[in-house]
Structures are given as structure tokens and as C-alpha cells.
C-alpha atoms as a PDB file:
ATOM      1  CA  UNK A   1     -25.141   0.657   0.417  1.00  0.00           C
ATOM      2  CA  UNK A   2     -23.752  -0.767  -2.668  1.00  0.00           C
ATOM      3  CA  UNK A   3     -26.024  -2.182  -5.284  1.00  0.00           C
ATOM      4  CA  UNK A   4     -25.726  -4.980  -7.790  1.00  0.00           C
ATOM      5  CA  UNK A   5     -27.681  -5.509 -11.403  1.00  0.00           C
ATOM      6  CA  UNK A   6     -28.084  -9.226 -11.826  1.00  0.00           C
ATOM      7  CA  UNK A   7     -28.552 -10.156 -14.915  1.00  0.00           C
ATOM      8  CA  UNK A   8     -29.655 -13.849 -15.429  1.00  0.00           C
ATOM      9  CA  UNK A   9     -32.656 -16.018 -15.998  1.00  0.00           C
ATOM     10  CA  UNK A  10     -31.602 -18.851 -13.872  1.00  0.00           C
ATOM     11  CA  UNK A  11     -32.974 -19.452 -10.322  1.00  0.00           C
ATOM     12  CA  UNK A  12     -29.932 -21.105  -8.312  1.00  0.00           C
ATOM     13  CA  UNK A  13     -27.495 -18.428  -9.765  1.00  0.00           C
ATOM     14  CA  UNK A  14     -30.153 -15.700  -8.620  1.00  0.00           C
ATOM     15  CA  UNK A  15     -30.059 -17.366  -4.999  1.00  0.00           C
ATOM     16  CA  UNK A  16     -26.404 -17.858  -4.844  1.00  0.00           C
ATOM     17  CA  UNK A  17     -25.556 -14.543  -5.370  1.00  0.00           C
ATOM     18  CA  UNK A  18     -28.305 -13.104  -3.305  1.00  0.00           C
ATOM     19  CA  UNK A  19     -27.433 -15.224  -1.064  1.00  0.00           C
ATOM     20  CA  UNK A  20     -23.391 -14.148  -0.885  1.00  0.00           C
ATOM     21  CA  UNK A  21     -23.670 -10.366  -1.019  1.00  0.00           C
ATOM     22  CA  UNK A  22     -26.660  -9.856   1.532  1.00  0.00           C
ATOM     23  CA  UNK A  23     -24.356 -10.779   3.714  1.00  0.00           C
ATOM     24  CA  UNK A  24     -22.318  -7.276   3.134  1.00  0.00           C
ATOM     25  CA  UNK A  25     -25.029  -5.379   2.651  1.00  0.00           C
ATOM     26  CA  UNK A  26     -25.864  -4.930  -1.116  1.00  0.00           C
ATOM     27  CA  UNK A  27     -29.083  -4.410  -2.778  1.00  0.00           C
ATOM     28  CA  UNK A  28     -29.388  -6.602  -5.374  1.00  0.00           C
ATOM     29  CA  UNK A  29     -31.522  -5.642  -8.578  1.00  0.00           C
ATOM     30  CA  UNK A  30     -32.787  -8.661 -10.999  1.00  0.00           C
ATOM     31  CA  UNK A  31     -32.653  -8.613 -14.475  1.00  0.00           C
ATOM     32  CA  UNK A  32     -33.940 -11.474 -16.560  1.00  0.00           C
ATOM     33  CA  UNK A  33     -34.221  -9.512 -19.720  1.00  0.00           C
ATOM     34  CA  UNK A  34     -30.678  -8.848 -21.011  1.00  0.00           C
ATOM     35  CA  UNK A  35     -32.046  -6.764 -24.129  1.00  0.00           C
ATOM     36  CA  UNK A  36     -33.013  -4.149 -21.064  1.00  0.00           C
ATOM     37  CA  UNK A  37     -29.751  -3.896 -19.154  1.00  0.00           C
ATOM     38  CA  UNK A  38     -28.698  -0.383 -20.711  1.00  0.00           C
ATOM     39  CA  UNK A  39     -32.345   1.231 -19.454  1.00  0.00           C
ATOM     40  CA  UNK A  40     -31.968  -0.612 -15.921  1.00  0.00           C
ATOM     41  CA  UNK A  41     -27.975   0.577 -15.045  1.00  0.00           C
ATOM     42  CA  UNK A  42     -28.916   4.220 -16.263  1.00  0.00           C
ATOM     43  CA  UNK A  43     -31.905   4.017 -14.273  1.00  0.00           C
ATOM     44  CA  UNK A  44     -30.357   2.332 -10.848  1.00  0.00           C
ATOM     45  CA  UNK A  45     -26.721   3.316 -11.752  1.00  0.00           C
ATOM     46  CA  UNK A  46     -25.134  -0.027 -10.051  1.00  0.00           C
ATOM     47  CA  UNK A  47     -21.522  -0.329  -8.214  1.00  0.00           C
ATOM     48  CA  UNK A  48     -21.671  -3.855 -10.594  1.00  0.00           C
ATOM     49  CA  UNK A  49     -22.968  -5.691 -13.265  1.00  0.00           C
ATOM     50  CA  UNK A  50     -23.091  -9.754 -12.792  1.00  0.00           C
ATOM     51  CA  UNK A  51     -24.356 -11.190 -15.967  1.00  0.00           C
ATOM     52  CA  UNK A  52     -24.731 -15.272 -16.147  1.00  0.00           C
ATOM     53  CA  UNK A  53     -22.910 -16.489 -19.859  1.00  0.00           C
ATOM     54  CA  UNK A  54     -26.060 -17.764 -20.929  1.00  0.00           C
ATOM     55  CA  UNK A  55     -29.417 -15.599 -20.590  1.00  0.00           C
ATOM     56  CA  UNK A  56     -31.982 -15.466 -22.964  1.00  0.00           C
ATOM     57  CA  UNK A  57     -31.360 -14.857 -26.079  1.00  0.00           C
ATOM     58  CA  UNK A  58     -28.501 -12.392 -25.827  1.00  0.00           C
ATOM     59  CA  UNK A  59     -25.809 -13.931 -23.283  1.00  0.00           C
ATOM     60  CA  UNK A  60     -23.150 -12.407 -20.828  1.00  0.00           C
ATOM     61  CA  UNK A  61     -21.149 -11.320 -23.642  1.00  0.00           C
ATOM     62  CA  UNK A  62     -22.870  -9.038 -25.127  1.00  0.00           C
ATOM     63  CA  UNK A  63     -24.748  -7.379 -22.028  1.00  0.00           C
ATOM     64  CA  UNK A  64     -22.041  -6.614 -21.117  1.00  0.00           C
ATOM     65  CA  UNK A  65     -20.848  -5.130 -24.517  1.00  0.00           C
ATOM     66  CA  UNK A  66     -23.634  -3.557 -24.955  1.00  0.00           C
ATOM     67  CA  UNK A  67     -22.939  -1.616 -20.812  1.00  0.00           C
ATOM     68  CA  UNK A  68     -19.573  -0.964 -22.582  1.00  0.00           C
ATOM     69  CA  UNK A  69     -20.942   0.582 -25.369  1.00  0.00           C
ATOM     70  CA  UNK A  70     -23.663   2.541 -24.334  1.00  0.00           C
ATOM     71  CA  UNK A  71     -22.769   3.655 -20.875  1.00  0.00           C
ATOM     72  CA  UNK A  72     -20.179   6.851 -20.302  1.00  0.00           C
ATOM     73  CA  UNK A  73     -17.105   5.536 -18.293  1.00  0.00           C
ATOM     74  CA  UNK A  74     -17.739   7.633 -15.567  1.00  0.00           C
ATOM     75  CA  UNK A  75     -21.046   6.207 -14.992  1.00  0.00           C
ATOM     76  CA  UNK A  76     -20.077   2.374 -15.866  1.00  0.00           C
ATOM     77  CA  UNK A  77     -20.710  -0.239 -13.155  1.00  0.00           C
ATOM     78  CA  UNK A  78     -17.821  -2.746 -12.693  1.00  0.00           C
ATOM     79  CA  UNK A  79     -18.425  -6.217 -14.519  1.00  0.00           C
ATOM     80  CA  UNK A  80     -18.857  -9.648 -13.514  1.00  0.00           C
ATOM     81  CA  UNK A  81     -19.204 -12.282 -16.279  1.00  0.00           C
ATOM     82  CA  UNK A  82     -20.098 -16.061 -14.410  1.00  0.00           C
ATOM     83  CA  UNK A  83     -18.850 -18.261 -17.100  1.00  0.00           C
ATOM     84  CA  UNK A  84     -20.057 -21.850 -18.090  1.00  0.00           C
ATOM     85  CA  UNK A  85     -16.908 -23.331 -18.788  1.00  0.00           C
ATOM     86  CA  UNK A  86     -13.148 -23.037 -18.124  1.00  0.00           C
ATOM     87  CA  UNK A  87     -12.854 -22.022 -21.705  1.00  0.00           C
ATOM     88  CA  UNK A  88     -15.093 -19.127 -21.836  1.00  0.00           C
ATOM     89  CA  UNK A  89     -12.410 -16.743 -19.702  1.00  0.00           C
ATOM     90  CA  UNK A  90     -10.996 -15.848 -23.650  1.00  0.00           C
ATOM     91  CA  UNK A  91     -14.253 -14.766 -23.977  1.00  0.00           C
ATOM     92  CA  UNK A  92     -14.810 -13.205 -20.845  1.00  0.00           C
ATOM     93  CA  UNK A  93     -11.743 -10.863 -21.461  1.00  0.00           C
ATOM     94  CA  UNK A  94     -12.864 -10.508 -25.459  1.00  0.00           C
ATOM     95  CA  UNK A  95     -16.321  -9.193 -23.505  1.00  0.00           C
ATOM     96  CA  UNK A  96     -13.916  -6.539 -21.611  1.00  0.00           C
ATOM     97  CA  UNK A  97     -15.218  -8.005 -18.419  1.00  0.00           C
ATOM     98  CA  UNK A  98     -13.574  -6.250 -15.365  1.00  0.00           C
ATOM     99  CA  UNK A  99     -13.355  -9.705 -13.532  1.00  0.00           C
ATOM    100  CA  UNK A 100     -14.757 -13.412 -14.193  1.00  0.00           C
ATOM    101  CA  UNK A 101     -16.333 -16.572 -11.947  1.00  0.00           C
ATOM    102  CA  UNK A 102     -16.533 -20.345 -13.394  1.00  0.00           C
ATOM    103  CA  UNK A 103     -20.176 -21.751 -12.194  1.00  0.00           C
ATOM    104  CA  UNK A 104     -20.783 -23.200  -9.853  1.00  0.00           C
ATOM    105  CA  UNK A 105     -18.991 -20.715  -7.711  1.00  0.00           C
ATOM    106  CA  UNK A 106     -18.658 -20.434  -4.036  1.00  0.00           C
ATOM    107  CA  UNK A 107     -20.310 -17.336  -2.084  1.00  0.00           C
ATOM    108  CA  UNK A 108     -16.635 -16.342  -0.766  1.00  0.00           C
ATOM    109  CA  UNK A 109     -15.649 -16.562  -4.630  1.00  0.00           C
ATOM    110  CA  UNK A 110     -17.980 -13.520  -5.276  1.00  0.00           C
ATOM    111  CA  UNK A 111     -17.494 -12.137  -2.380  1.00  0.00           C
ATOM    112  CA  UNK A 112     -13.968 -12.083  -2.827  1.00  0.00           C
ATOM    113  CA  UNK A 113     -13.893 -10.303  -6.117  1.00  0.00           C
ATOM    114  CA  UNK A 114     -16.507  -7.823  -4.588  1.00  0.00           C
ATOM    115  CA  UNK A 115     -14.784  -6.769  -1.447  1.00  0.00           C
ATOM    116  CA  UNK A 116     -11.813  -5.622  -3.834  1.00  0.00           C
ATOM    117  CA  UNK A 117     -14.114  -3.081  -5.069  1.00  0.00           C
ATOM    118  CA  UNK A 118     -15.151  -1.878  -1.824  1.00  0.00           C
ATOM    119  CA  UNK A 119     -12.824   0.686  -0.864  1.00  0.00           C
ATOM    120  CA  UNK A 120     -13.212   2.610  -4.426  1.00  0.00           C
ATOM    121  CA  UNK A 121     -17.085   2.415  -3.943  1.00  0.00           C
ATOM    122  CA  UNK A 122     -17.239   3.894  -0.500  1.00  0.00           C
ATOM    123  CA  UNK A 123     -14.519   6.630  -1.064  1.00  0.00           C
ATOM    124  CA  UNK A 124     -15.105   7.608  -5.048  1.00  0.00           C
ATOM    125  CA  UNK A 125     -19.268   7.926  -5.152  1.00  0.00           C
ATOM    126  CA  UNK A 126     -20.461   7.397  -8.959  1.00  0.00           C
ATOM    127  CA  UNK A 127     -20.630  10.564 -10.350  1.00  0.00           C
ATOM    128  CA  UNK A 128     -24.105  11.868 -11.328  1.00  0.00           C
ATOM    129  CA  UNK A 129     -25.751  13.442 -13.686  1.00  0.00           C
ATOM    130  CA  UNK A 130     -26.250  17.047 -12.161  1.00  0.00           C
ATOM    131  CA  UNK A 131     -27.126  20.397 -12.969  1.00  0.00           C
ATOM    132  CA  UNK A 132     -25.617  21.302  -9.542  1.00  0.00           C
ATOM    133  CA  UNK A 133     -22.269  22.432 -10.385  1.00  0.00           C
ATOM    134  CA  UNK A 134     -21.390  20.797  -6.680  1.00  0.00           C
ATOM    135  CA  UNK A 135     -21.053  17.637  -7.662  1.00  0.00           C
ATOM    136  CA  UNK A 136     -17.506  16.463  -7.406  1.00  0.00           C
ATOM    137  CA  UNK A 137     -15.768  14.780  -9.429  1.00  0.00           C
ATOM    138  CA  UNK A 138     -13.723  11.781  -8.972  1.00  0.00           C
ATOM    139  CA  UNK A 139     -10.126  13.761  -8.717  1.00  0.00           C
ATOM    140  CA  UNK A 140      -7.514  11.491 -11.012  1.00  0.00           C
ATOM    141  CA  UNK A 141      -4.620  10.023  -8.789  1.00  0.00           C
ATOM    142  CA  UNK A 142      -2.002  10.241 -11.474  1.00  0.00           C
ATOM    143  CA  UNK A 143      -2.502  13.932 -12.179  1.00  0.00           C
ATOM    144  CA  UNK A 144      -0.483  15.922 -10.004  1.00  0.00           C
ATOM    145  CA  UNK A 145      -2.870  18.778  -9.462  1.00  0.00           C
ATOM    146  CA  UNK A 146      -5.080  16.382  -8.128  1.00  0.00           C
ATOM    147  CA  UNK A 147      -2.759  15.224  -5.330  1.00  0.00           C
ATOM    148  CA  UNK A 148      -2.725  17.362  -1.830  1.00  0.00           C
ATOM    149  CA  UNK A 149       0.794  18.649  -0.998  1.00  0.00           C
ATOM    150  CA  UNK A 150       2.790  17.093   1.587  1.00  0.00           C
ATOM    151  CA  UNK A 151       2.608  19.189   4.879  1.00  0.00           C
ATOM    152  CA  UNK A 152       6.019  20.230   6.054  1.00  0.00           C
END
């Protein structure tokens, strides 16, 4: 089951996207404190981060900066930033936001830009933190050694 971090403070935004992804089966986890997002996606380790522009006293932006920053690539949810205005997708991009919504969006919006990820969440599992040296890694698809030969 793939699982979301929501980060917003806003009710309707909350419901609309709980709303459009119970429908596939995600587990969403709220977040109305952005100044505890790092904590939460180490702690849950989310397929995706959807942060509303404006929460609280730290914004989009910067959560998801701060997930950027903070969090290893191999462990870093996808991002979501649900912008205000047409005019904040500069800022969504400055962000390094893996894709953007303009509010008020539609459920098949989101759920458009989630099923894209689908296919690399069910077939590449996040790679944990382990002391078991069985944990496999994500093999690179551009690296030939990672490739299986073509049978004759």
C-alpha cells in the first residue's frame, strides 16, 4: 500500500486529497506542523510528500527544501507542491518539487500525477535502513552490470 505525508493546515485540501487517493488505496498521514516534516518522513518513510504553498508559518517551499536537504536520496519521498497561484510554478521548480497542482484541483488531477508513480513504487521498494545485508538495492537501469543479458 502506498502512503502519502500531507502536509497542510487547511481542512478542504485535507478532504480533497483524502478523498482522491483512498480511492487507490493509499494511507494518508497528516501533517499540520511543517517545522516536523523531516521527523515524520524518516519515521513513516512515504512514497510522497504533498505540501499545501501556504502552512503555518513555514510554507510548501521550504518543507519541501528542508525533505531535500535533510533526507538521503535513496530514502526521499516524491514531491507534490499544491500551489496558490498560476505564478507560484517558478517557485515550485525553485523548491525542486518533483511535480506541481494549482488549487483548487480536481481528484483526477492528483490522481493523475500519482498513478505515474505507481509502477516505480510497486516494483523499486524504498530502500531501508538495515543491518541485514539482504536488503536489495534498487539496481541502476543505465549501468550495464545492472541489466540481465538477453537470452539467446
Amino acid at each position: 500500500m502506498p502512503k502519502a505525508l500531507l502536509v497542510t493546515d487547511s481542512e478542504w485540501v485535507r478532504n480533497d486529497v483524502s478523498a482522491a487517493l483512498s480511492l487507490d488505496g493509499w494511507l494518508i498521514h497528516d501533517l499540520d506542523d511543517p517545522d516536523n516534516v523531516v521527523r515524520r518522513v524518516r519515521e513513516i518513510g512515504p512514497d510522497v510528500l504533498i505540501a499545501d504553498m501556504q502552512v503555518k508559518s513555514m510554507g510548501g517551499m521550504a518543507v519541501i527544501r528542508a525533505v531535500r536537504g535533510e533526507i538521503e536520496p535513496e530514502h526521499r519521498p516524491k514531491t507534490v507542491l499544491l500551489l496558490d497561484r498560476s505564478a507560484d510554478v517558478f517557485l515550485a521548480g525553485r523548491a525542486g518539487a518533483d511535480a506541481h497542482l494549482l488549487k483548487p484541483f480536481t481528484a483526477q488531477d492528483l490522481r493523475a500525477v500519482m498513478a505515474g508513480w505507481m509502477d516505480s513504487f510497486e516494483k523499486e521498494p524504498r530502500v531501508t535502513t538495515s543491518t541485514d545485508r539482504s536488503v536489495r538495492k534498487r539496481a541502476n537501469p543505465r549501468r550495464k552490470e545492472a541489466r540481465e543479458p538477453a537470452s539467446p
